[in-house]
PDB file of N, CA and C in Angstrom:
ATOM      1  N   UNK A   1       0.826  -1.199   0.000  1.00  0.00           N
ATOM      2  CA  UNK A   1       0.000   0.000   0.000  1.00  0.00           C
ATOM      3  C   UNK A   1       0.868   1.260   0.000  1.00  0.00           C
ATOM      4  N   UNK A   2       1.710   1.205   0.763  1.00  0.00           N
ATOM      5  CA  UNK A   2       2.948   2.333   0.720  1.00  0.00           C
ATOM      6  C   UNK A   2       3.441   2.791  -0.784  1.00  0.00           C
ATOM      7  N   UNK A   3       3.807   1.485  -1.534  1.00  0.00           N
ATOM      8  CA  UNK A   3       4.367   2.129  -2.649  1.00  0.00           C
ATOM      9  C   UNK A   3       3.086   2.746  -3.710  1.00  0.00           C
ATOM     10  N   UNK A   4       2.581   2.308  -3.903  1.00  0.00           N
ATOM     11  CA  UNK A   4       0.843   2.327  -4.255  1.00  0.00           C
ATOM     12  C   UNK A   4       0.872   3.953  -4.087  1.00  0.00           C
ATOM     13  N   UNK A   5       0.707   4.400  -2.817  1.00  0.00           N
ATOM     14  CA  UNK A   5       0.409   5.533  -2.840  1.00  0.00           C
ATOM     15  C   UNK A   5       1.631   6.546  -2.912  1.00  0.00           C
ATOM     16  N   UNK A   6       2.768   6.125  -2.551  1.00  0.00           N
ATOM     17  CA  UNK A   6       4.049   6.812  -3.629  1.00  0.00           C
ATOM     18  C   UNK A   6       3.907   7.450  -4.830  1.00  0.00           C
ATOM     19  N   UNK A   7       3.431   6.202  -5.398  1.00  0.00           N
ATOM     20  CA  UNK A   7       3.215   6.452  -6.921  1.00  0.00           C
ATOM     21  C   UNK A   7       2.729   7.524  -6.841  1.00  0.00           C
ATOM     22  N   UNK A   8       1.088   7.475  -6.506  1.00  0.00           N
ATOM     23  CA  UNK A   8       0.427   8.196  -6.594  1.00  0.00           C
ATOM     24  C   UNK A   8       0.527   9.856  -6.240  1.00  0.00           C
ATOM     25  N   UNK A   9       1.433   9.934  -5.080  1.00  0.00           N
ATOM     26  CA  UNK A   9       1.895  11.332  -4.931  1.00  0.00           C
ATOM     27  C   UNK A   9       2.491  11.916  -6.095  1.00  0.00           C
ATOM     28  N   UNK A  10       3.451  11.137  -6.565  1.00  0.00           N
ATOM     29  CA  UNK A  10       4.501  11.430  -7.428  1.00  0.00           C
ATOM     30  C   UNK A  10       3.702  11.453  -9.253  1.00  0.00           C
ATOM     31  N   UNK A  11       2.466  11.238  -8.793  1.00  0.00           N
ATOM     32  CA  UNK A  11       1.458  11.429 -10.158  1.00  0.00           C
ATOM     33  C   UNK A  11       1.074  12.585 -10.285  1.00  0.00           C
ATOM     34  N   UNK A  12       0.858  12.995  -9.022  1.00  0.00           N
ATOM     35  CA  UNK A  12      -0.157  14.156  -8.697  1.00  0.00           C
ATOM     36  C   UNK A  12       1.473  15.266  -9.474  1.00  0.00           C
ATOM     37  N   UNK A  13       2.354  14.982  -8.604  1.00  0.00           N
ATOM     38  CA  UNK A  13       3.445  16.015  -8.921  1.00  0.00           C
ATOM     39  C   UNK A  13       3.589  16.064 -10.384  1.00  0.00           C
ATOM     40  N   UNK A  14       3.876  15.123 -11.484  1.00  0.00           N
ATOM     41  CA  UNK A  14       3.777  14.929 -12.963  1.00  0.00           C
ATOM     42  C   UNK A  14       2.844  15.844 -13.442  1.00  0.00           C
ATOM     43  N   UNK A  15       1.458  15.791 -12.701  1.00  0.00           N
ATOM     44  CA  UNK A  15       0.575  16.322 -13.169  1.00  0.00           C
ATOM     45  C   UNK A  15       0.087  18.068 -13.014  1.00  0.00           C
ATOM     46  N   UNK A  16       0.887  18.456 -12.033  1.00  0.00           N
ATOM     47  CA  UNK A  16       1.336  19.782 -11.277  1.00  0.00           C
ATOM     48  C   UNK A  16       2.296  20.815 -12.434  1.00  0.00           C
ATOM     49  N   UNK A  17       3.386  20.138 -12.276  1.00  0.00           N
ATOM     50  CA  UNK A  17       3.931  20.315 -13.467  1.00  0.00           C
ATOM     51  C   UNK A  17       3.537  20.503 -14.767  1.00  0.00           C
ATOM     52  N   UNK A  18       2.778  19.720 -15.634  1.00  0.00           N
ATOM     53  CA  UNK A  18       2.394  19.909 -16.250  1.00  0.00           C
ATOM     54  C   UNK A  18       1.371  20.620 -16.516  1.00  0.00           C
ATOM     55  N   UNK A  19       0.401  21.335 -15.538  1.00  0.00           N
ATOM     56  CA  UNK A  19      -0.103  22.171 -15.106  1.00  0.00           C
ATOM     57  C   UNK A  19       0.094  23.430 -15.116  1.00  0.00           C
ATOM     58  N   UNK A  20       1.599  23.191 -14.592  1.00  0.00           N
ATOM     59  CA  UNK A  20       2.426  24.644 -15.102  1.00  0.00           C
ATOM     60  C   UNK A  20       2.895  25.105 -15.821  1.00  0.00           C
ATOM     61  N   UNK A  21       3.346  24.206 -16.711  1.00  0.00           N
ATOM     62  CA  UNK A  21       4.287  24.220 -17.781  1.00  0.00           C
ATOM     63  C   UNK A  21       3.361  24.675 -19.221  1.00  0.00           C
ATOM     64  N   UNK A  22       1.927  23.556 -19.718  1.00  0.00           N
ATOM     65  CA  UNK A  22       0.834  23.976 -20.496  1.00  0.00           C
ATOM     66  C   UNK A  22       0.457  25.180 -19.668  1.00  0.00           C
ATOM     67  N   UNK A  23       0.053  26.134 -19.150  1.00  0.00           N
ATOM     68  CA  UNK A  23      -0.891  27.071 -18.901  1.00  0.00           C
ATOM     69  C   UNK A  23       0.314  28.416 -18.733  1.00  0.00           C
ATOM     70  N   UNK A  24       1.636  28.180 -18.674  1.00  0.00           N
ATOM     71  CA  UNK A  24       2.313  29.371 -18.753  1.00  0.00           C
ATOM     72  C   UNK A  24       2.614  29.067 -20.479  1.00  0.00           C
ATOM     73  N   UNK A  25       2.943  28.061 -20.970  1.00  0.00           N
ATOM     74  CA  UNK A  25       3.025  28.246 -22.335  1.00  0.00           C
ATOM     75  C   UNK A  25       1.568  29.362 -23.071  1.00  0.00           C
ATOM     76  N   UNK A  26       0.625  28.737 -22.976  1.00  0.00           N
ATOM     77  CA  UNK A  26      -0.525  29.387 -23.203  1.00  0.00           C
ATOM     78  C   UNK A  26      -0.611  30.791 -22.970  1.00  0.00           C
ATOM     79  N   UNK A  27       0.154  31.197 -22.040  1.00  0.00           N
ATOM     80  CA  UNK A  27      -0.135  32.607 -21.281  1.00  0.00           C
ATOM     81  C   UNK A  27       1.105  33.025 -22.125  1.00  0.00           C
ATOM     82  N   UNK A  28       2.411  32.649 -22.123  1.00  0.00           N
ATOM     83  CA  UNK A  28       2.982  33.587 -23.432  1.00  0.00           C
ATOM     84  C   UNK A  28       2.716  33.751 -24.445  1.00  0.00           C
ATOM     85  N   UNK A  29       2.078  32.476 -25.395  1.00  0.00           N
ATOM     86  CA  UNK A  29       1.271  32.832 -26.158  1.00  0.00           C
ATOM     87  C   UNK A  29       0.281  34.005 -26.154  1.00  0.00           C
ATOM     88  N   UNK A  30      -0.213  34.145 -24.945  1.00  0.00           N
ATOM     89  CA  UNK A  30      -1.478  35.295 -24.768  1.00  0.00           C
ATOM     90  C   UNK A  30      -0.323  36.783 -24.785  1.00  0.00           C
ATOM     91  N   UNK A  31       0.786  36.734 -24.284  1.00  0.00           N
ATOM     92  CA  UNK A  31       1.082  37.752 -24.196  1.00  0.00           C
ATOM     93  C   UNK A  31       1.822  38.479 -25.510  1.00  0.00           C
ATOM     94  N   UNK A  32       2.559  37.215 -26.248  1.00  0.00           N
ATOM     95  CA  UNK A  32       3.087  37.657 -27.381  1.00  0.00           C
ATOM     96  C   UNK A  32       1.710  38.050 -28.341  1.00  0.00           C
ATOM     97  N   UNK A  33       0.788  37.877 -28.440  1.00  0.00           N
ATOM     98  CA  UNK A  33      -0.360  38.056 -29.195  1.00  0.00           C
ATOM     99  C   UNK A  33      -1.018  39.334 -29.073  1.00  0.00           C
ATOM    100  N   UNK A  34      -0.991  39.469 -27.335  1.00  0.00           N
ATOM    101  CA  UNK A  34      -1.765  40.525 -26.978  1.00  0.00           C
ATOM    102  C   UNK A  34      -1.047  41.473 -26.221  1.00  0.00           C
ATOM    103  N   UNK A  35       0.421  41.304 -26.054  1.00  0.00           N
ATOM    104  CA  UNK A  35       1.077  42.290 -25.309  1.00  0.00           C
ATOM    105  C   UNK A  35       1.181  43.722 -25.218  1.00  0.00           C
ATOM    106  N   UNK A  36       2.116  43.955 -24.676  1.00  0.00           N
ATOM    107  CA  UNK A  36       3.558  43.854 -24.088  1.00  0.00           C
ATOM    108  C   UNK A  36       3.325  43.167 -22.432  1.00  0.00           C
ATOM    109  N   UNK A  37       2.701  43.616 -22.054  1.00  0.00           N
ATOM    110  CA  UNK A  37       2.279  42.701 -21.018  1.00  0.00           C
ATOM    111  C   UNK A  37       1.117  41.574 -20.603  1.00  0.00           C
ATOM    112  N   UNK A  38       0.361  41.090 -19.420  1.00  0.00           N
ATOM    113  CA  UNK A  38      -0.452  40.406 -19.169  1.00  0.00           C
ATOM    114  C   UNK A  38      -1.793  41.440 -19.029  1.00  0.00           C
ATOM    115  N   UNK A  39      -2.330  41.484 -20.135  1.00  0.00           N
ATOM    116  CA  UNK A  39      -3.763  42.296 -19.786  1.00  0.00           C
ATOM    117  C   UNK A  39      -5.128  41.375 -19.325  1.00  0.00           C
ATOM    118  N   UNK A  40      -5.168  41.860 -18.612  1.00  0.00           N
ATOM    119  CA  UNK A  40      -5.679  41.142 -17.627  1.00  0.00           C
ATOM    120  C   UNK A  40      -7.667  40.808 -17.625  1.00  0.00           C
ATOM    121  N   UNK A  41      -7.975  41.962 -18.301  1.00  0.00           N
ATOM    122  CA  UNK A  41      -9.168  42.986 -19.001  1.00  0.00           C
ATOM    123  C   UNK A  41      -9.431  42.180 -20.162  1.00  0.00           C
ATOM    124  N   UNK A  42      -8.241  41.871 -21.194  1.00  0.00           N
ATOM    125  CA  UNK A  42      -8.292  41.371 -22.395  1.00  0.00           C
ATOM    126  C   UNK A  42      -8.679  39.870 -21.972  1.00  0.00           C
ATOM    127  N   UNK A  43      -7.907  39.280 -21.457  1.00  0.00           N
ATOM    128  CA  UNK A  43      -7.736  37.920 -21.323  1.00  0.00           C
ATOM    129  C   UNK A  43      -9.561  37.514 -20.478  1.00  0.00           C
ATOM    130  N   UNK A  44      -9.649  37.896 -19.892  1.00  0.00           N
ATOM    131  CA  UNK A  44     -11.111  38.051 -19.038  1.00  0.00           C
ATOM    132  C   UNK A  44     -12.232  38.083 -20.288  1.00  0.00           C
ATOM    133  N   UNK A  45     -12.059  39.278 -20.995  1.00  0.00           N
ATOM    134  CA  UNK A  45     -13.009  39.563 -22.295  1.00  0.00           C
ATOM    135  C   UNK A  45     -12.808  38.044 -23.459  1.00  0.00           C
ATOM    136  N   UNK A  46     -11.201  37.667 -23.313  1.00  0.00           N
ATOM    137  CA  UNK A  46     -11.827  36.970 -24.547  1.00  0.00           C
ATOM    138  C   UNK A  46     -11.879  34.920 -23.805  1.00  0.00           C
ATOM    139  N   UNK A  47     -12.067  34.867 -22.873  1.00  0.00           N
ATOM    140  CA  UNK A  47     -12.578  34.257 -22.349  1.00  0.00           C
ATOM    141  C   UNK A  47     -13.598  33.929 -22.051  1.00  0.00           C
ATOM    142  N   UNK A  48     -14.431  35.360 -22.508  1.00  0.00           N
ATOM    143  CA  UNK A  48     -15.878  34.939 -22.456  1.00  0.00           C
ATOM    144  C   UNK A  48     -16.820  35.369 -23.478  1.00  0.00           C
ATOM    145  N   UNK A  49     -15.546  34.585 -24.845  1.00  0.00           N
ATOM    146  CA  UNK A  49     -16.133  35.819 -25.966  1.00  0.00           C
ATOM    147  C   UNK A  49     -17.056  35.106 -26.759  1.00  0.00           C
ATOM    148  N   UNK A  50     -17.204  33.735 -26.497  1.00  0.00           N
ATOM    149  CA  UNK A  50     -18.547  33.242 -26.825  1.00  0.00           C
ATOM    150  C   UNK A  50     -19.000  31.999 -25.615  1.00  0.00           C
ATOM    151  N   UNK A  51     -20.055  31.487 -26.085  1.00  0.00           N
ATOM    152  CA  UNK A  51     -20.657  30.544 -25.192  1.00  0.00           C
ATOM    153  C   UNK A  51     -19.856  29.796 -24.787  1.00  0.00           C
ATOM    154  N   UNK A  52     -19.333  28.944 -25.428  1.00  0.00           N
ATOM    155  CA  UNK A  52     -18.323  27.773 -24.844  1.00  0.00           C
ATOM    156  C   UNK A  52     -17.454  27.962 -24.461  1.00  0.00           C
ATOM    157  N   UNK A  53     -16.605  29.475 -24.655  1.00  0.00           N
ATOM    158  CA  UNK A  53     -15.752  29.599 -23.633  1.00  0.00           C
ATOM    159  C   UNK A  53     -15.897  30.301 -22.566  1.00  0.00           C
ATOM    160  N   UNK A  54     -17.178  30.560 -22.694  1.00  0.00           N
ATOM    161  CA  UNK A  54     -18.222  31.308 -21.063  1.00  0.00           C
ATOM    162  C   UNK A  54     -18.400  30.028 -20.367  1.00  0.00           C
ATOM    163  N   UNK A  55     -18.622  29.308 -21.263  1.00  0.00           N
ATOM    164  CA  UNK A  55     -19.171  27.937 -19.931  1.00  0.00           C
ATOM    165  C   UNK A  55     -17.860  27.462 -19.162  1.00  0.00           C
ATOM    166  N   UNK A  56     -16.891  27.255 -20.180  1.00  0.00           N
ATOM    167  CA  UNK A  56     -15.533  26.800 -19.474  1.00  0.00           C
ATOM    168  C   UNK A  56     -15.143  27.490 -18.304  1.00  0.00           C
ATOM    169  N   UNK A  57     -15.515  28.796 -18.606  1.00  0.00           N
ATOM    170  CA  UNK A  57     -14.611  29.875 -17.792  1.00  0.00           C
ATOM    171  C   UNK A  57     -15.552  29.743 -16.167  1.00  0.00           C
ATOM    172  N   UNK A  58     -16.820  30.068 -16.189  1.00  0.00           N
ATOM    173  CA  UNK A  58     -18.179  29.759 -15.079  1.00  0.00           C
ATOM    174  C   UNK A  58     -17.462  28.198 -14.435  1.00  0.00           C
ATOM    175  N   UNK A  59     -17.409  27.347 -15.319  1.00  0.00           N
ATOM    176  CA  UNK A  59     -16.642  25.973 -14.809  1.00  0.00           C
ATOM    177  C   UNK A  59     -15.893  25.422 -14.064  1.00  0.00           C
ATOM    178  N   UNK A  60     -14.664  26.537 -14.776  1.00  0.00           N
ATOM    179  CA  UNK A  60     -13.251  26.949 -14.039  1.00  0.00           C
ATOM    180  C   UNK A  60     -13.295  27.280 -12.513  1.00  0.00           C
ATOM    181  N   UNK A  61     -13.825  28.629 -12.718  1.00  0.00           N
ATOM    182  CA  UNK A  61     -14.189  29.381 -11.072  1.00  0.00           C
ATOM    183  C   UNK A  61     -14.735  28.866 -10.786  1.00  0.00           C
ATOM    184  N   UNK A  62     -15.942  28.070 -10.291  1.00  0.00           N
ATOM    185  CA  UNK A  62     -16.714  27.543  -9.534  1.00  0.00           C
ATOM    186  C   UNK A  62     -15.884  26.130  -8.934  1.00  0.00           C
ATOM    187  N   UNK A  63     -15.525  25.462  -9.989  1.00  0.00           N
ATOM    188  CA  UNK A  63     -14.340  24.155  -9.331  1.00  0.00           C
ATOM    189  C   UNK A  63     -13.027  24.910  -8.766  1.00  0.00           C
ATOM    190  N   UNK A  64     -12.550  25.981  -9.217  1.00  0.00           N
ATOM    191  CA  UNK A  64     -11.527  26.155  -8.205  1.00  0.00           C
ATOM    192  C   UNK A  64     -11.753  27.008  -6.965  1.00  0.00           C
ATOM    193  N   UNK A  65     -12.964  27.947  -6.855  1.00  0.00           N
ATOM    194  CA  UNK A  65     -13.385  27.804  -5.698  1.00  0.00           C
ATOM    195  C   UNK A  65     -13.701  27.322  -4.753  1.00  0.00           C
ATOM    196  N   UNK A  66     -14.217  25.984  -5.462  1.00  0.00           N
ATOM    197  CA  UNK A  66     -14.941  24.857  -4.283  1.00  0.00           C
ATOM    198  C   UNK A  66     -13.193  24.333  -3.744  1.00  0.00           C
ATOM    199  N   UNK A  67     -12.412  24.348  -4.996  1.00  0.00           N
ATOM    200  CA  UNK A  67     -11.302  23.448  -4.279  1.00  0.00           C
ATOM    201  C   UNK A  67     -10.581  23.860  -4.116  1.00  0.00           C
ATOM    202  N   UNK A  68     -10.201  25.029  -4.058  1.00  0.00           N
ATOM    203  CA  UNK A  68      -9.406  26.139  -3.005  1.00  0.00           C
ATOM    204  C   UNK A  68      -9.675  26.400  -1.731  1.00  0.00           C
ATOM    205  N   UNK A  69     -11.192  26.284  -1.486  1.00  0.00           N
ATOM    206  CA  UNK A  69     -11.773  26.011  -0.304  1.00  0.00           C
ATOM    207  C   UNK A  69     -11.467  24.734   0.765  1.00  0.00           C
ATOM    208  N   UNK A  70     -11.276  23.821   0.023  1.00  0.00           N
ATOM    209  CA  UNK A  70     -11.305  22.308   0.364  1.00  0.00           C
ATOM    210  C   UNK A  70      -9.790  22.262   0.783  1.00  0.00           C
ATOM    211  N   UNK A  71      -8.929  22.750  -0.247  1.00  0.00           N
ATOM    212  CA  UNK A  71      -7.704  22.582   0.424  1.00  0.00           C
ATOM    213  C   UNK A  71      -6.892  23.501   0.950  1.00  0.00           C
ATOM    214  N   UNK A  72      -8.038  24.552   1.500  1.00  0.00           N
ATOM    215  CA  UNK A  72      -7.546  25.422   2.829  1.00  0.00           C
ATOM    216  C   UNK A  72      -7.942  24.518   4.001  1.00  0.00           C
ATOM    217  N   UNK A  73      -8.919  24.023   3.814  1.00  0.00           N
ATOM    218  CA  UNK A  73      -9.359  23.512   5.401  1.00  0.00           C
ATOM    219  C   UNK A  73      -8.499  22.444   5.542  1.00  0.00           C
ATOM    220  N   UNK A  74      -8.763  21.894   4.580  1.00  0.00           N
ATOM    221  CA  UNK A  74      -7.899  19.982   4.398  1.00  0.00           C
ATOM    222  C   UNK A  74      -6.289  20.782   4.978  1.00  0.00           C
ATOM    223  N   UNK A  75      -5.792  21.213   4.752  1.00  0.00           N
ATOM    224  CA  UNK A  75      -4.414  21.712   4.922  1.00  0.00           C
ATOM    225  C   UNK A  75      -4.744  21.918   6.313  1.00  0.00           C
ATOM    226  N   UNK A  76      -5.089  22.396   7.230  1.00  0.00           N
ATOM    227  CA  UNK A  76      -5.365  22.975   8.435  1.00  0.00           C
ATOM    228  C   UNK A  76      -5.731  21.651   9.139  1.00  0.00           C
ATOM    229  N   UNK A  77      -6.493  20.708   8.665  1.00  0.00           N
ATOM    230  CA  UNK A  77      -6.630  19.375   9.257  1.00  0.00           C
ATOM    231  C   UNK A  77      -5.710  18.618   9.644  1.00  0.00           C
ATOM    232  N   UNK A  78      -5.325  18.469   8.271  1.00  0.00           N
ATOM    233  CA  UNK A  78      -3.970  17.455   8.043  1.00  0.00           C
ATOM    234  C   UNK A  78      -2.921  18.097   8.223  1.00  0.00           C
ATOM    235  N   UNK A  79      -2.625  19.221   8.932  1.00  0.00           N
ATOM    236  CA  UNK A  79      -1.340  20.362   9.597  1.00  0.00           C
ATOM    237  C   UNK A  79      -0.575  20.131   8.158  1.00  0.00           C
ATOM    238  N   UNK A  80      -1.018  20.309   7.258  1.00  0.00           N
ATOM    239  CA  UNK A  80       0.054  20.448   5.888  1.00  0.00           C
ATOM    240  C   UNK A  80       0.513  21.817   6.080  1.00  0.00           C
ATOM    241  N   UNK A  81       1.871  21.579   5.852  1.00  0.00           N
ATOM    242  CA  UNK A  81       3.357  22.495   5.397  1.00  0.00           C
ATOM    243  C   UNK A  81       3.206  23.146   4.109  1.00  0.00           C
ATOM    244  N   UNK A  82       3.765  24.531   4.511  1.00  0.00           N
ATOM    245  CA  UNK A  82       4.377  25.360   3.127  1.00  0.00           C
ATOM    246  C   UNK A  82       2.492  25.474   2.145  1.00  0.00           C
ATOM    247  N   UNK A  83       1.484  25.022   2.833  1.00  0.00           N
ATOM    248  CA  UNK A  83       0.238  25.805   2.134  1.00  0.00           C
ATOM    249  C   UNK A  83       0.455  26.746   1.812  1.00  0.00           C
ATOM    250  N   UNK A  84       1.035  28.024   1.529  1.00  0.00           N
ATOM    251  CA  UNK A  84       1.264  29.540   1.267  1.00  0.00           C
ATOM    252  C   UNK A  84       1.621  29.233  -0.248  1.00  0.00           C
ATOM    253  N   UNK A  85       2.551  28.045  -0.755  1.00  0.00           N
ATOM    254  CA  UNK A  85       3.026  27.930  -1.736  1.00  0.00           C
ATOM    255  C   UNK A  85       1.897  27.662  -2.808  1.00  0.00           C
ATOM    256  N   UNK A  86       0.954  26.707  -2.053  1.00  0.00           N
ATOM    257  CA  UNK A  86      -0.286  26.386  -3.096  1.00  0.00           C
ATOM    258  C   UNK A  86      -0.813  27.328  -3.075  1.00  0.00           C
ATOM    259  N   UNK A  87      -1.197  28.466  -2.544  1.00  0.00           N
ATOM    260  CA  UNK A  87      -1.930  29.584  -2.397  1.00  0.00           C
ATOM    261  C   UNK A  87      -1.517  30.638  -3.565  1.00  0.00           C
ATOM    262  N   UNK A  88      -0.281  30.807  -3.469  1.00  0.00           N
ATOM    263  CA  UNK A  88       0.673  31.632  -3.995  1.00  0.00           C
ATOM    264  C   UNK A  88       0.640  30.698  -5.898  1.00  0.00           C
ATOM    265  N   UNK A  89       1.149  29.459  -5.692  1.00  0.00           N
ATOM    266  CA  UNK A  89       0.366  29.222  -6.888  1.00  0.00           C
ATOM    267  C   UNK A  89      -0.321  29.417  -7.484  1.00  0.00           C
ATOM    268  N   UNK A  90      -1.480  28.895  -6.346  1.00  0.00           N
ATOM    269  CA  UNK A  90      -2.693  29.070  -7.586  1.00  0.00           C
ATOM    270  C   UNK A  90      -3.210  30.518  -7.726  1.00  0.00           C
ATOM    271  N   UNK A  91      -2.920  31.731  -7.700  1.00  0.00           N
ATOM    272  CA  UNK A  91      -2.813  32.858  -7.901  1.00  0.00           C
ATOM    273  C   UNK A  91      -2.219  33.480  -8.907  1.00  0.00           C
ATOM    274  N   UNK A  92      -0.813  32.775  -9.459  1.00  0.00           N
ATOM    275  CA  UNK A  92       0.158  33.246 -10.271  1.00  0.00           C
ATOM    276  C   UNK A  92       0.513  32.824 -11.384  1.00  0.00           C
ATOM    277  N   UNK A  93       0.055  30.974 -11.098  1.00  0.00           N
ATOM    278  CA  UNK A  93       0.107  30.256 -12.026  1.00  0.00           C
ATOM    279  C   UNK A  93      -1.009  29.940 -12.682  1.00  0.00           C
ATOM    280  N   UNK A  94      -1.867  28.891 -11.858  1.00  0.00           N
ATOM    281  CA  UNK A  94      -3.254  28.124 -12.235  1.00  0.00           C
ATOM    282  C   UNK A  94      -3.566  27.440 -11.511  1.00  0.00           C
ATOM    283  N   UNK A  95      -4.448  26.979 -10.754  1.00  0.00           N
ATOM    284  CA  UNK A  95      -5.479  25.882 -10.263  1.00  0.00           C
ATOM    285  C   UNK A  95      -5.108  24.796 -10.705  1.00  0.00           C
ATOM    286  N   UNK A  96      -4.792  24.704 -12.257  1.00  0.00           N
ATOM    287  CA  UNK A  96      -3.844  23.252 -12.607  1.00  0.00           C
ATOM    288  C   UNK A  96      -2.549  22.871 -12.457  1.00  0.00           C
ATOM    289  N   UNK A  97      -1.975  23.608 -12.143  1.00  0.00           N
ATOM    290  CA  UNK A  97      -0.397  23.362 -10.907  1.00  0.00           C
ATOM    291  C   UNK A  97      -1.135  23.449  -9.487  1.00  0.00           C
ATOM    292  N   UNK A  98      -1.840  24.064  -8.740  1.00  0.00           N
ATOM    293  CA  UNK A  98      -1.433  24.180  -7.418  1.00  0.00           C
ATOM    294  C   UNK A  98      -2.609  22.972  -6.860  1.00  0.00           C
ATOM    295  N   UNK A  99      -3.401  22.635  -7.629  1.00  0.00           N
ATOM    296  CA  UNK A  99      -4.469  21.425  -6.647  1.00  0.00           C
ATOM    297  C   UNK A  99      -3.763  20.054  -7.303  1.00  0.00           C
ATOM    298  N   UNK A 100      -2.888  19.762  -7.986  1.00  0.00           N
ATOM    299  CA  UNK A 100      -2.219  18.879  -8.108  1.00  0.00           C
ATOM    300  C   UNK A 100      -1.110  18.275  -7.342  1.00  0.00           C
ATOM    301  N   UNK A 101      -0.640  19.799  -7.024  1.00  0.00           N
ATOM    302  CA  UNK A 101       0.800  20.143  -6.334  1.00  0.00           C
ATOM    303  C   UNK A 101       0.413  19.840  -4.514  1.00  0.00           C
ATOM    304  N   UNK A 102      -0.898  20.313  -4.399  1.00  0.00           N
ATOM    305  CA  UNK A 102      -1.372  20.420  -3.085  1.00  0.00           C
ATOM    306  C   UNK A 102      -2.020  18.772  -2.832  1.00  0.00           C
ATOM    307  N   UNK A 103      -2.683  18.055  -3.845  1.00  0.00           N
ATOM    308  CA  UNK A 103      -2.714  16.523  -3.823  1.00  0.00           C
ATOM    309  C   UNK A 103      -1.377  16.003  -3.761  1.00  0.00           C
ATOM    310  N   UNK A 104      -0.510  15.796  -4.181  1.00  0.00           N
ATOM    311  CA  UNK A 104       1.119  15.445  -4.056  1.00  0.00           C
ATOM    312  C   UNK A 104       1.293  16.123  -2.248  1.00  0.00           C
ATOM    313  N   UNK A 105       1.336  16.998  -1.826  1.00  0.00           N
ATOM    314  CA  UNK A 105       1.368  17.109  -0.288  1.00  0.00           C
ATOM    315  C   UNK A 105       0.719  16.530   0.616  1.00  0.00           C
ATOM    316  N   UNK A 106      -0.607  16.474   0.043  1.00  0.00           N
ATOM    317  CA  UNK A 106      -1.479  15.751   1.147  1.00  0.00           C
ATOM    318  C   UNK A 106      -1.688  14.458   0.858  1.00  0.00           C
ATOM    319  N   UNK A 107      -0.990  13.737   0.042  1.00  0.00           N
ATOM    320  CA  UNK A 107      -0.482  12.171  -0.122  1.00  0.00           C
ATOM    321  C   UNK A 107       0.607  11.595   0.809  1.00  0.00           C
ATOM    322  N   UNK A 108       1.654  13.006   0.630  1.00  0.00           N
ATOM    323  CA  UNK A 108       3.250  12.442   1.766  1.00  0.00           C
ATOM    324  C   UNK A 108       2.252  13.065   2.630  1.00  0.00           C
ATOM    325  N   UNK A 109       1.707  13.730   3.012  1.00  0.00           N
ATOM    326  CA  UNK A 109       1.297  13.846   4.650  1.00  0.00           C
ATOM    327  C   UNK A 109       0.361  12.605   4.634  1.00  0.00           C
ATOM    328  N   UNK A 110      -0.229  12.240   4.471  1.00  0.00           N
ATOM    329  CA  UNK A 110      -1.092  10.874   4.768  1.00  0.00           C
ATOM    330  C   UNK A 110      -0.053   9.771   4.944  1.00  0.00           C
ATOM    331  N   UNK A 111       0.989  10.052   4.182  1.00  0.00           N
ATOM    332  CA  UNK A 111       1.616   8.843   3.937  1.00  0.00           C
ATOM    333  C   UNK A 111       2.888   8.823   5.906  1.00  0.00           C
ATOM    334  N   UNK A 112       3.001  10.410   5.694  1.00  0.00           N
ATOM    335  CA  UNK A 112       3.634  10.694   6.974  1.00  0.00           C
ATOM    336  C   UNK A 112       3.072  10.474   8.496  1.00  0.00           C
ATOM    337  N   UNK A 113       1.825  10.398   8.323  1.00  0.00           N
ATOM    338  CA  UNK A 113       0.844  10.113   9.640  1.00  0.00           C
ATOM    339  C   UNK A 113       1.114   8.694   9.810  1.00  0.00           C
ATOM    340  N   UNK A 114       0.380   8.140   8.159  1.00  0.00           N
ATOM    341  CA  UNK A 114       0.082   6.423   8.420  1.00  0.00           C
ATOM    342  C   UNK A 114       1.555   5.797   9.077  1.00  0.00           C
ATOM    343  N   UNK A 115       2.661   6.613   8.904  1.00  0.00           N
ATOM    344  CA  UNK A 115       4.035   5.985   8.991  1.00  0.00           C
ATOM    345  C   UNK A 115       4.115   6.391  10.466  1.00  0.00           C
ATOM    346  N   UNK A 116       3.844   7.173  11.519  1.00  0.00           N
ATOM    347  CA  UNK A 116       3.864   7.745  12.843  1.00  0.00           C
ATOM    348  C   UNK A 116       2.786   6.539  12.929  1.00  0.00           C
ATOM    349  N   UNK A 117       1.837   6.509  12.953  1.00  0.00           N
ATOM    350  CA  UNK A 117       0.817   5.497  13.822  1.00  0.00           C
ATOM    351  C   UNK A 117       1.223   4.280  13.476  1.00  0.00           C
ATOM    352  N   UNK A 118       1.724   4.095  12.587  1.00  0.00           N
ATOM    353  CA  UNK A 118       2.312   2.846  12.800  1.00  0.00           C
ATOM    354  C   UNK A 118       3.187   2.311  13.426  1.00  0.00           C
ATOM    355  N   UNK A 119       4.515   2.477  13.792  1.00  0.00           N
ATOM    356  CA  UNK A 119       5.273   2.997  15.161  1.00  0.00           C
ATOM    357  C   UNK A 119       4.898   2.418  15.853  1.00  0.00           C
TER     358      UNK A 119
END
């Protein structure tokens, strides 16, 4: 079961990453297109410049609200470390690095408890 859920941390991290890596590519794209900087106004507008990418966007916020929520408390439960970083993530980067990144933490902390009670 140990390695099992190894893996699995170390999925979540693959998937964090890649999280970061697609959605800042995307965002230079946005900026070389629409620059000189990150407009912020623009990117908002054409996000919701027709239906389907109104629905995505309504989609977006509502799941990363709920789970920004979830893994403030969950963090506070499970006394998870360095939360500021997922916070700070998902602010700067995306919701698809930092609830990946923050599943990869709260895997070694599960994995760090189950290993204390076992003892």
């Amino acid at each position: 079961m140990f390695e099992k859920n190894r893996f699995l941390s170390y999925f979540y991290l693959l998937i964090s990453i890649a999280g970061a890596v697609f959605t800042t590519i995307s965002n230079i794209q946005f900026i070389k297109a629409y620059g000189p900087g990150f407009d912020v106004i623009r990117f908002i507008d054409l996000a919701n410049n027709n239906p389907a990418s109104q629905s995505l966007s309504f989609d977006l916020f509502f799941l990363a609200t709920a789970i920004f929520t979830w893994m403030f408390f969950e963090s506070r439960r499970l006394e998870i470390r360095h939360f500021w970083i997922v916070t700070l993530l998902t602010f700067t980067v995306a919701i698809a690095c930092s609830a990946p990144l923050f599943l990869f933490l709260r895997e070694r902390r599960l994995l760090q408890i189950n290993k204390i009670n076992s003892n």
